[in-house]
C-alpha atoms as a PDB file:
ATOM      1  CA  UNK A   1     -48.638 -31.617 -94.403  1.00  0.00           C
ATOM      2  CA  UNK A   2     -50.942 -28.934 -95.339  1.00  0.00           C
ATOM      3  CA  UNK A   3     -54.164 -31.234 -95.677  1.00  0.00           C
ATOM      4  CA  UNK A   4     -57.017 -28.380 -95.964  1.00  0.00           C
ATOM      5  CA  UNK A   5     -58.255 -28.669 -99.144  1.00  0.00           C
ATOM      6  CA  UNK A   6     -62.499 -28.112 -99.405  1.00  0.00           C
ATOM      7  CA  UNK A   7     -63.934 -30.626-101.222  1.00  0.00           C
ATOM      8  CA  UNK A   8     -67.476 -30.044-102.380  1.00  0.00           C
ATOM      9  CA  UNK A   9     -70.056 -32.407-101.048  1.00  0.00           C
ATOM     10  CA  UNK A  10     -71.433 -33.266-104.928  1.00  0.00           C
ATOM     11  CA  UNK A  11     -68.212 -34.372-105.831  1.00  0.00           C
ATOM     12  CA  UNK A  12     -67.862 -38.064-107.254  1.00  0.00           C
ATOM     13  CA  UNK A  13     -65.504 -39.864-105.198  1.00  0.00           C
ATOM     14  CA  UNK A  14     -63.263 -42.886-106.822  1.00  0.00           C
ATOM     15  CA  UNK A  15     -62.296 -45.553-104.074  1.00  0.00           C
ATOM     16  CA  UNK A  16     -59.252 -47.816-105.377  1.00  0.00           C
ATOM     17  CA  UNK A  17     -55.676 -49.018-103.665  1.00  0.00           C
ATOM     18  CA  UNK A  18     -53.156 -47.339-103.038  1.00  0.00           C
ATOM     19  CA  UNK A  19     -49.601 -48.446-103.255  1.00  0.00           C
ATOM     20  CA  UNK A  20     -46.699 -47.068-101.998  1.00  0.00           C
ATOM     21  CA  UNK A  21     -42.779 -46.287-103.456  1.00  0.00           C
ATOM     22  CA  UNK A  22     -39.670 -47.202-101.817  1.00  0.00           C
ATOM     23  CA  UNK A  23     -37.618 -44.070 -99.429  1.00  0.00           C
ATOM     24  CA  UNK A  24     -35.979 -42.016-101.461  1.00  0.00           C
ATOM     25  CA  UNK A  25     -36.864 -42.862-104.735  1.00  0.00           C
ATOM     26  CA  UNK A  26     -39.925 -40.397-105.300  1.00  0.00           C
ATOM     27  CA  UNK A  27     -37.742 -37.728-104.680  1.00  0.00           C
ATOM     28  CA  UNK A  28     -35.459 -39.061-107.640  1.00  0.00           C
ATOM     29  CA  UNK A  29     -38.459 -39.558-109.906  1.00  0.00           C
ATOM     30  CA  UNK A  30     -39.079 -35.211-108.878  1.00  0.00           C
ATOM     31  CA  UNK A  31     -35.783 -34.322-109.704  1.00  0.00           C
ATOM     32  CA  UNK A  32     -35.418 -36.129-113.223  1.00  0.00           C
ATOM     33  CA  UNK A  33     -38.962 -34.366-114.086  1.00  0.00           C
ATOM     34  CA  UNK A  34     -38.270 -30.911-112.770  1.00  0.00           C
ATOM     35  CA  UNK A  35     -34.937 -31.203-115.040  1.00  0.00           C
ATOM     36  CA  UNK A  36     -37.379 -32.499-117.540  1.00  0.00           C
ATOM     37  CA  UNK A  37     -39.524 -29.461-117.742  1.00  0.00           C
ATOM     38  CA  UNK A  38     -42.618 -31.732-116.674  1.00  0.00           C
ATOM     39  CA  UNK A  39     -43.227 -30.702-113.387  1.00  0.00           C
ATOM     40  CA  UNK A  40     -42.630 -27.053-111.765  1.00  0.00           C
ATOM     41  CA  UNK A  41     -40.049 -26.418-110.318  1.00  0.00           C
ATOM     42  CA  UNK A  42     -41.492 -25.125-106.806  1.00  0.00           C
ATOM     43  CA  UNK A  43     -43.470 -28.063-105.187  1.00  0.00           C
ATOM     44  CA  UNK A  44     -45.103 -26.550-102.519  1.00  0.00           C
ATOM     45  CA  UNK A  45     -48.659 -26.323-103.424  1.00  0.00           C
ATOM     46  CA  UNK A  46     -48.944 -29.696-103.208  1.00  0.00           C
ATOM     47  CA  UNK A  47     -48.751 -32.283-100.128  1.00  0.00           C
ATOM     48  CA  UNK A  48     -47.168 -35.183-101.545  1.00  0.00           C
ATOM     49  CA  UNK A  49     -46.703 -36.695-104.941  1.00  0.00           C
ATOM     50  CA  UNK A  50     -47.884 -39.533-106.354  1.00  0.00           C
ATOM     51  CA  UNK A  51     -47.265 -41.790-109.738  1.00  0.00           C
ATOM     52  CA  UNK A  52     -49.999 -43.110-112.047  1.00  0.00           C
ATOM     53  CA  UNK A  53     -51.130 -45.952-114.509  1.00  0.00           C
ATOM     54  CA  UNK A  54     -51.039 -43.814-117.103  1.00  0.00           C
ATOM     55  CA  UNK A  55     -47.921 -41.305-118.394  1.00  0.00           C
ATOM     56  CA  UNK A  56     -50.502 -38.768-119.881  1.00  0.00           C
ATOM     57  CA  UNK A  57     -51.674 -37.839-116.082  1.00  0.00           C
ATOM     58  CA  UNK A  58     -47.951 -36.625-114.946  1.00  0.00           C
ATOM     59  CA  UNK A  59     -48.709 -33.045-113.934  1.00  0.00           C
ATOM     60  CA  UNK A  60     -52.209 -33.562-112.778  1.00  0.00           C
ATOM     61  CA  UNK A  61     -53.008 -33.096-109.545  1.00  0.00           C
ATOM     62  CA  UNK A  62     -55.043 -35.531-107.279  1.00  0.00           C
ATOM     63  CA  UNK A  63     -56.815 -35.335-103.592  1.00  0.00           C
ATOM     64  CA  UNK A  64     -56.243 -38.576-101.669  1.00  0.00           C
ATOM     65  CA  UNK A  65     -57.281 -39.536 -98.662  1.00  0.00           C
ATOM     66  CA  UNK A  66     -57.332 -43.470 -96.940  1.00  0.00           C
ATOM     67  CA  UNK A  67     -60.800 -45.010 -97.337  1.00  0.00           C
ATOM     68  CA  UNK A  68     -62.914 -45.155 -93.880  1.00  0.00           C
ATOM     69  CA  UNK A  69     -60.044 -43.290 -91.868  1.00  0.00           C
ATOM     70  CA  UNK A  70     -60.476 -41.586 -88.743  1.00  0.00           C
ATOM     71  CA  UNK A  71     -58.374 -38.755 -90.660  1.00  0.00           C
ATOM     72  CA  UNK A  72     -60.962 -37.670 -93.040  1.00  0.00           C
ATOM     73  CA  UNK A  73     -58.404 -35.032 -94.726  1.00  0.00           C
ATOM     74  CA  UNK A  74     -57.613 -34.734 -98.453  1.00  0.00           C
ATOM     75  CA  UNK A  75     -54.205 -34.548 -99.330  1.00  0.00           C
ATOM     76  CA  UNK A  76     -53.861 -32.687-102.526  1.00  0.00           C
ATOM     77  CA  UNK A  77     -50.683 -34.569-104.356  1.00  0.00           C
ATOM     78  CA  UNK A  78     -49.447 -34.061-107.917  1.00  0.00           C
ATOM     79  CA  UNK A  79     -48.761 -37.013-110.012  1.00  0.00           C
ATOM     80  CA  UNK A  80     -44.833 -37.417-110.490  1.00  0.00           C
ATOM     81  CA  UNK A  81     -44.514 -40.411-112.291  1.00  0.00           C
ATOM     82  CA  UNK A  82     -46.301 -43.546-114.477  1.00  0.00           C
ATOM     83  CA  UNK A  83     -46.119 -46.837-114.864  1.00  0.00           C
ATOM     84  CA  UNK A  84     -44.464 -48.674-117.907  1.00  0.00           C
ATOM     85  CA  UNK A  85     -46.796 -50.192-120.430  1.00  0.00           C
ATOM     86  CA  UNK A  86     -43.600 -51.830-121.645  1.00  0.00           C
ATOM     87  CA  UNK A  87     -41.551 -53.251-118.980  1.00  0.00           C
ATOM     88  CA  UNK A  88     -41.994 -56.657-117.162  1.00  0.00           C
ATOM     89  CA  UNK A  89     -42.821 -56.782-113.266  1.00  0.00           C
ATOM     90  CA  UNK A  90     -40.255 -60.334-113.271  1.00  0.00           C
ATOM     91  CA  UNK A  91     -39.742 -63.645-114.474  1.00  0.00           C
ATOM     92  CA  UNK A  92     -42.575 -64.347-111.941  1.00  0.00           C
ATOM     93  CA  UNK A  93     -44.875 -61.990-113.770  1.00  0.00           C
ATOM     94  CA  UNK A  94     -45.084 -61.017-116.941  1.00  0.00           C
ATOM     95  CA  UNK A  95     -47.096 -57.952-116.676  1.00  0.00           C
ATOM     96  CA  UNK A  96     -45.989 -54.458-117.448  1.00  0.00           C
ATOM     97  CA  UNK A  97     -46.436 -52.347-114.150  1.00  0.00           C
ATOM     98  CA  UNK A  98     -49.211 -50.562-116.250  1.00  0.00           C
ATOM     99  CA  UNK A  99     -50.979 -53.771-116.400  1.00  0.00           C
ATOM    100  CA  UNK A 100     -50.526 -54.886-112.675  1.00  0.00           C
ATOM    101  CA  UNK A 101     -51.758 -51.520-111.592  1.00  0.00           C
ATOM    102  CA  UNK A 102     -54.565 -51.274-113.378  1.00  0.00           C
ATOM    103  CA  UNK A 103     -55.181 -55.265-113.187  1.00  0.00           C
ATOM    104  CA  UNK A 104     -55.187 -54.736-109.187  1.00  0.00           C
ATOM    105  CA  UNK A 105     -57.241 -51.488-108.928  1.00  0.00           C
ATOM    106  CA  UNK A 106     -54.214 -49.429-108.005  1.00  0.00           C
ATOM    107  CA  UNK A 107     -54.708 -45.893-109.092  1.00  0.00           C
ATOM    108  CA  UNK A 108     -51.977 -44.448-106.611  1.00  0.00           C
ATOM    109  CA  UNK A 109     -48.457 -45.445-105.551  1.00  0.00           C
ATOM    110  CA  UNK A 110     -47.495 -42.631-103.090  1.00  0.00           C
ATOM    111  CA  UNK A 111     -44.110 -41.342-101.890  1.00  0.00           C
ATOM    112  CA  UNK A 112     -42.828 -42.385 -98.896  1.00  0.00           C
ATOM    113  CA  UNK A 113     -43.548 -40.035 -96.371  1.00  0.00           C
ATOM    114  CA  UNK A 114     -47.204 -40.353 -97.422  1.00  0.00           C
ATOM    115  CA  UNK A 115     -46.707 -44.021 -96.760  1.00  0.00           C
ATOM    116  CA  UNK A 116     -45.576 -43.558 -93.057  1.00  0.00           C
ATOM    117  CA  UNK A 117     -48.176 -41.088 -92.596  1.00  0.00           C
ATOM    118  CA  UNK A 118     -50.817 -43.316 -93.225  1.00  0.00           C
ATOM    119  CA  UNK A 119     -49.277 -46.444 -91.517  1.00  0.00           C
ATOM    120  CA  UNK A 120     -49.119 -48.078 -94.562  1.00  0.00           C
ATOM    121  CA  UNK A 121     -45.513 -49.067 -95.498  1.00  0.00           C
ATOM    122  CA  UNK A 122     -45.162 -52.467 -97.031  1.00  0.00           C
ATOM    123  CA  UNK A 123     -49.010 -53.212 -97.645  1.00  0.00           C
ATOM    124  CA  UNK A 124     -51.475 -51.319 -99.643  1.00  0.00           C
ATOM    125  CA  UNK A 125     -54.783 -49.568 -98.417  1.00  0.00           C
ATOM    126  CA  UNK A 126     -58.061 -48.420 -99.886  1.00  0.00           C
ATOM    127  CA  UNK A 127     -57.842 -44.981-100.916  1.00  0.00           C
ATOM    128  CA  UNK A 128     -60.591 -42.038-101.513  1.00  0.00           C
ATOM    129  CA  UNK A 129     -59.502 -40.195-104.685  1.00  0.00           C
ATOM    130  CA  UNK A 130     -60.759 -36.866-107.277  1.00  0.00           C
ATOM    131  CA  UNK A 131     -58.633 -35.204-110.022  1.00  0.00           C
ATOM    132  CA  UNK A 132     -58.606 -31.280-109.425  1.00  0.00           C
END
């Protein structure tokens, strides 16, 4: 990962959770948007991808980095994908993925790679966040 962005010292600094999707299925998400027209089409500005609570951020990009880490790097990551203000999380819960992120302070679910990076597969973690 390229991890060298320069983040000014002023800058105001959001600290939520961060989630994290399943192998493989990021990289679906990229491909259905590229063919889309909503994201570019050459990804490599970015370090890793990332979706949202709300569809009207795809195609902004984010730096991330885990709250009180060692690693004090930003990740700069475009957002990919949103949740669905429509759809049900189960019969266990009724809310709409928009609602359970934003009900559980979850601004970020990253890709998977991200995930392992961080040690973080199968749990959340408190994450460091700015919009570009």
């Amino acid at each position: 990962m390229k991890a060298l962005a320069i983040i000014p010292a002023v800058a105001l600094v959001t600290v939520s959770w961060c989630s994290q999707y399943a192998p493989g299925v990021m990289q679906e998400v990229i491909a259905n948007r590229q063919a889309w027209g909503q994201i570019p089409d050459d990804l490599s500005a970015w370090d890793g991808f990332v979706a949202v609570p709300d569809c009207d951020d795809i195609g902004q990009t984010y730096y991330i980095r885990q709250h009180n880490s060692t690693d004090r790097r930003w990740l700069r990551v475009l957002a990919v994908d949103c949740a669905n203000k429509t759809d049900r999380q189960g019969a266990e819960d009724a809310r709409s993925g928009y609602e359970w992120m934003r009900d559980n302070n979850i601004a970020f679910e990253v890709d998977y790679a991200t995930a392992v990076a961080w040690g973080m597969v199968g749990r959340g973690v408190r994450c460091e966040w700015l919009a570009e």
